[in-house]
Protein backbone atom coordinates (compact mmCIF):
# COMPACT_ATOMS: atom_id res chain seq x y z
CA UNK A 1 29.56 21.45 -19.33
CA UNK A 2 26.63 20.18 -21.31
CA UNK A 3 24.44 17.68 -20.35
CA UNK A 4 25.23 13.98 -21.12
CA UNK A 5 22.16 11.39 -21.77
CA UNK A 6 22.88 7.85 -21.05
CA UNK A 7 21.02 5.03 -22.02
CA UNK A 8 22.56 2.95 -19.80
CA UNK A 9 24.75 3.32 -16.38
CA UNK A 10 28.90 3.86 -17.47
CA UNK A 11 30.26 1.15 -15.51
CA UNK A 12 32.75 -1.19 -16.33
CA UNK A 13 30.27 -4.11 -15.76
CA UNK A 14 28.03 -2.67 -18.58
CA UNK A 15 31.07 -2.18 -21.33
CA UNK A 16 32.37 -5.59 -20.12
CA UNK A 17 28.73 -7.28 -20.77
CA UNK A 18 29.27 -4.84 -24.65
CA UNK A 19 32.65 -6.07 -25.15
CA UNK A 20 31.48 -9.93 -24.53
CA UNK A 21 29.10 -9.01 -27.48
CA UNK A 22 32.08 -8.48 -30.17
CA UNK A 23 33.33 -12.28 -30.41
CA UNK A 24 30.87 -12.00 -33.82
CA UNK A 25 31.96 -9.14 -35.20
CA UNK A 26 34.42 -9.47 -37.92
CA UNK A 27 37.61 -8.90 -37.76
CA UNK A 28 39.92 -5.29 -38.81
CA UNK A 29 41.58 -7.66 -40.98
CA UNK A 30 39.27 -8.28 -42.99
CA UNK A 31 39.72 -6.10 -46.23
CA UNK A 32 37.41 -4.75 -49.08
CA UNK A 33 37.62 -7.62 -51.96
CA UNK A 34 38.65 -6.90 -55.47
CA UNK A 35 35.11 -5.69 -57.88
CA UNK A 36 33.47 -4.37 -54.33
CA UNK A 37 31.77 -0.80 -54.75
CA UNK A 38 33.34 1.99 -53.91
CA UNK A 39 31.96 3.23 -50.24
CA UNK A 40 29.87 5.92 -50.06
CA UNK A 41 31.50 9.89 -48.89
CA UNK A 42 31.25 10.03 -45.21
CA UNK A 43 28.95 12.56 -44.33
CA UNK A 44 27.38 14.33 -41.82
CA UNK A 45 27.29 13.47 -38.63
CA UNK A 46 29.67 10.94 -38.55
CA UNK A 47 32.53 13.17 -40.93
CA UNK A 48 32.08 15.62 -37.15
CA UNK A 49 32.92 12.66 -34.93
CA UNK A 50 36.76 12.89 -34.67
CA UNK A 51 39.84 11.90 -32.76
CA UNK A 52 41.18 15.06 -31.70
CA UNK A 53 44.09 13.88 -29.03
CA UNK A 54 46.35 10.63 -28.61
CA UNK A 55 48.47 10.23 -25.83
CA UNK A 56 51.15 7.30 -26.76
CA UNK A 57 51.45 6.50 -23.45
CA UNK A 58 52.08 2.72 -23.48
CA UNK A 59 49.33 1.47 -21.25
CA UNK A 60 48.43 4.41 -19.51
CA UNK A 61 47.58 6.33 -23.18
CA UNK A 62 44.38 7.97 -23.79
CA UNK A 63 42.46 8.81 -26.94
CA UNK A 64 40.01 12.22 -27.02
CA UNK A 65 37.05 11.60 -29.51
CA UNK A 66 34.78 15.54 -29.71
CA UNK A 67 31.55 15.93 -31.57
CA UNK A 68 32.65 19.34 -33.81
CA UNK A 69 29.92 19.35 -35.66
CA UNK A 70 26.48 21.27 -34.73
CA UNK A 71 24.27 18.27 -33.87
CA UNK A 72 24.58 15.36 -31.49
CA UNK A 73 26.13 12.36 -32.12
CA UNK A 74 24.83 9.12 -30.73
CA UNK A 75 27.39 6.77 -30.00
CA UNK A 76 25.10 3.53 -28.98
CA UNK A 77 26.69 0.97 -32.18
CA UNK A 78 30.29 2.86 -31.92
CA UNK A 79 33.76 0.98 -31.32
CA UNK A 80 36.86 2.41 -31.02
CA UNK A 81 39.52 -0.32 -32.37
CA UNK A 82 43.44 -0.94 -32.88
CA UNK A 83 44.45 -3.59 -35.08
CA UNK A 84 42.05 -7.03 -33.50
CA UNK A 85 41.08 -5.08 -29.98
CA UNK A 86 38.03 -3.29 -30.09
CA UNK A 87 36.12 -1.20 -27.03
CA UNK A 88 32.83 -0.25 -27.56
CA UNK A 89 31.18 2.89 -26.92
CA UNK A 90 27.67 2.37 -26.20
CA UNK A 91 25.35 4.48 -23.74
CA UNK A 92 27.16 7.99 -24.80
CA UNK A 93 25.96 11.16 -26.93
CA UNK A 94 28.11 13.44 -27.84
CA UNK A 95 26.34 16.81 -28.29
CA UNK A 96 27.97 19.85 -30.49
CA UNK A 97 31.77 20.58 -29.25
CA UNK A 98 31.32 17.54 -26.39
CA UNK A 99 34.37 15.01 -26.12
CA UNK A 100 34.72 12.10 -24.25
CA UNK A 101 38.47 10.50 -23.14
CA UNK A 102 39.26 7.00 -23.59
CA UNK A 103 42.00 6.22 -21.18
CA UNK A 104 43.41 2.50 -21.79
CA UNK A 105 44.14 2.18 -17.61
CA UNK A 106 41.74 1.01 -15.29
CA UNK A 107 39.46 3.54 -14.02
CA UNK A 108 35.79 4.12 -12.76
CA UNK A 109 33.84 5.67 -15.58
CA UNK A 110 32.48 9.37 -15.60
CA UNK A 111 30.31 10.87 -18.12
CA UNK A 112 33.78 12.43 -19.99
CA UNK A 113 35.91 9.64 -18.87
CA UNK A 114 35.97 5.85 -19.85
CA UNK A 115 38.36 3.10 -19.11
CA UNK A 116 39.27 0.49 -21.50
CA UNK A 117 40.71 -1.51 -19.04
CA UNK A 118 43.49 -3.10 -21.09
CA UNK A 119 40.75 -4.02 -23.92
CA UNK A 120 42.46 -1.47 -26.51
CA UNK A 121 46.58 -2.92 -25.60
CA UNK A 122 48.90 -0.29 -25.39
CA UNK A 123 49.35 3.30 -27.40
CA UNK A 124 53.16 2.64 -28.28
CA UNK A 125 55.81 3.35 -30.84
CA UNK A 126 53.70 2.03 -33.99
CA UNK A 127 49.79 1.46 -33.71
CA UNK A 128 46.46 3.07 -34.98
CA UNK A 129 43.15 3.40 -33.93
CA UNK A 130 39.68 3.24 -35.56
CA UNK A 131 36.67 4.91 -35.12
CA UNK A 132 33.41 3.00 -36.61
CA UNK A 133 29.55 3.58 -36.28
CA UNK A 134 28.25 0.46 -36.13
CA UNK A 135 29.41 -3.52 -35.69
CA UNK A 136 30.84 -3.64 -38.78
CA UNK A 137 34.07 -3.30 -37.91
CA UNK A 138 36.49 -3.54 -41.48
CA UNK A 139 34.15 -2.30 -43.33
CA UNK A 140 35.20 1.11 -45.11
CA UNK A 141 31.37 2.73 -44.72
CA UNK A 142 31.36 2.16 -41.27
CA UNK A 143 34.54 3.69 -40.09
CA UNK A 144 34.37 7.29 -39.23
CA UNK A 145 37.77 7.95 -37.61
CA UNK A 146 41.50 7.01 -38.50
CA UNK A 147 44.83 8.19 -37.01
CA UNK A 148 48.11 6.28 -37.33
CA UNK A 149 51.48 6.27 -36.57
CA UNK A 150 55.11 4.66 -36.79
CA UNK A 151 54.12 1.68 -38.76
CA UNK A 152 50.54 1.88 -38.10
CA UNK A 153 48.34 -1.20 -38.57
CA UNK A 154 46.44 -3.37 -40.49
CA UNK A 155 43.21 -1.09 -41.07
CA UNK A 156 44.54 1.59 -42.85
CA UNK A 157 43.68 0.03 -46.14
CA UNK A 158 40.23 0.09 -45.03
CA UNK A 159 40.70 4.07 -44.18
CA UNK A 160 41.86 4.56 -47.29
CA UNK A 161 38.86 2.88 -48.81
CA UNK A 162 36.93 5.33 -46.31
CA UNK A 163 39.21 8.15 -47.63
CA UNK A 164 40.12 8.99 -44.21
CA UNK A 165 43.86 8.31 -44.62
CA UNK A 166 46.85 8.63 -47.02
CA UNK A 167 49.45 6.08 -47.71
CA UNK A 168 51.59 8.52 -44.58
CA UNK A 169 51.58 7.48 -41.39
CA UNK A 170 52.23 9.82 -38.62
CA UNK A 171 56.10 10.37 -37.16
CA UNK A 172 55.33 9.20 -33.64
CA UNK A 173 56.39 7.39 -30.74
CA UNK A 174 55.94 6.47 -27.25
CA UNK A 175 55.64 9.55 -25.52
CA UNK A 176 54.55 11.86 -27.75
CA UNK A 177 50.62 13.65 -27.87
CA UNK A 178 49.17 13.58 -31.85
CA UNK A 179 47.02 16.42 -32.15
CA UNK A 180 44.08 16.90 -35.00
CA UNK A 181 44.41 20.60 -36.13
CA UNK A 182 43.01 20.33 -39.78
CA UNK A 183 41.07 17.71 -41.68
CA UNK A 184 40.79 14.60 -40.21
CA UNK A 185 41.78 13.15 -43.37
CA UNK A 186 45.08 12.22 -43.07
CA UNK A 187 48.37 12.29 -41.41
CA UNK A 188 48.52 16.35 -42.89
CA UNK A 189 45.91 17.10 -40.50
CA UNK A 190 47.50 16.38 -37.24
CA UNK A 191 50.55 17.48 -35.29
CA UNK A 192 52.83 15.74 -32.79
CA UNK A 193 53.83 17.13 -29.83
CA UNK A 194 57.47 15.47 -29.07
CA UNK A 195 58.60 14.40 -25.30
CA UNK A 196 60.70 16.69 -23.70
CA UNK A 197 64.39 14.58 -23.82
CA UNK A 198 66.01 16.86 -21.01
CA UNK A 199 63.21 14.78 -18.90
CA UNK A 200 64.52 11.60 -20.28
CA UNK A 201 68.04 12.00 -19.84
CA UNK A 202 67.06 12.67 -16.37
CA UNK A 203 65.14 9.61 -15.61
CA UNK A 204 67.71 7.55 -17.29
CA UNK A 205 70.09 8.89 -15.60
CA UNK A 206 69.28 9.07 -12.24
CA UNK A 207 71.06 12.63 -12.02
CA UNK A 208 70.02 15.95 -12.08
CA UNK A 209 66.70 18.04 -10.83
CA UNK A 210 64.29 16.89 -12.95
CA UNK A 211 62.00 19.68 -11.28
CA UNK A 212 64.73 22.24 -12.41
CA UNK A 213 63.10 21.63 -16.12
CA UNK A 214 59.45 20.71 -16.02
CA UNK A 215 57.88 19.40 -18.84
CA UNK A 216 54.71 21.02 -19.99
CA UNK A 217 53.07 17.40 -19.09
CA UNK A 218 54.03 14.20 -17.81
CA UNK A 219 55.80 11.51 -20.74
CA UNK A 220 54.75 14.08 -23.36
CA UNK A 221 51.48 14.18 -22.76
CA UNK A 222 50.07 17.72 -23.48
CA UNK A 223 47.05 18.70 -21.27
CA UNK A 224 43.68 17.79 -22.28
């Protein structure tokens, strides 16, 4: 596994003492005003800085961001947001075809694995989530990443702006893994691996083997 540089230690004292930071920051609400310039094409090395995997796994999802690009990505101004909750990713570099998890549980943080600790809500039947580069969070030049789903959320106009999404939102819900397999551009570009039901009726029911028909992964979720 390559190498991971941290400015910083990973623990959860040193994203709490970040997150304490964002009370300034604007909010995702915020939208681009009528007569505003158009923002500028993302490019390089931000357009390589995707979300590859989300696991809508109510509070227990997770969201896989990978550097696919061929140089590293540092990630010291990033937050990853849905709708007004934001986490932010400072300390981490992503070198070329590096990823790092963001699980939404409570966890003690690894160099591939971060917990948001209940700062990014739940992964459910409608949400999104936002990638940006900096503290200007709303802001169409700033946001990197986009992926939504069911009914999505209120910064989609501002990935549109960013011409990182459609006016399509993914067909998703709790349970299911979205997977980016083309251009991270839109809800074309991703896949969604459904929840296997026998598994369901199962649980529900309180009858049957439920070993007799394994899912591939627990609640949906495909393996990392």
């Amino acid at each position: 596994m390559p190498e991971r540089r941290w400015s910083v230690a990973p623990g959860r004292r040193s994203t709490r003492r970040a997150a304490s930071r964002l009370s300034h920051l604007p909010s995702p609400l915020d939208q681009p005003r009528p007569g505003d310039p158009p923002p500028p094409h993302i490019t390089a090395p931000q357009a390589d800085l995707v979300i590859k995997r989300v696991t809508l796994a109510g509070s227990l999802g997770a969201v896989l961001i990978v550097n696919r690009g061929t140089t590293p990505i540092a990630l010291s101004n990033s937050h990853l947001c849905q709708a007004a909750d934001a986490f932010p990713l400072n300390a981490a570099v992503l070198k070329p075809g590096e990823q790092l998890r963001i699980h939404l549980g409570v966890g003690d943080n690894t160099p591939n694995d971060w917990y948001a600790a209940g700062r990014l809500g739940e992964l459910s039947n409608d949400g999104e989530l936002a990638l940006y580069n900096d503290g200007s969070i709303g802001v169409p030049s700033a946001m990197v990443a986009y992926v939504a789903w069911g009914r999505g959320g209120p910064a989609r106009p501002v990935a549109q702006a960013a011409r990182l999404w459609t006016d399509t939102n993914l067909d998703a819900a709790r349970g299911d893994t979205i997977v980016l397999t083309g251009s991270a551009t839109g809800a074309h570009g991703y896949l969604v691996h459904r929840r296997d039901a026998r598994v369901t009726e199962h649980r529900d029911s309180g009858v049957g083997n439920r070993s007799a028909n394994p899912p591939s992964a627990p609640e949906g979720r495909a393996p990392w």
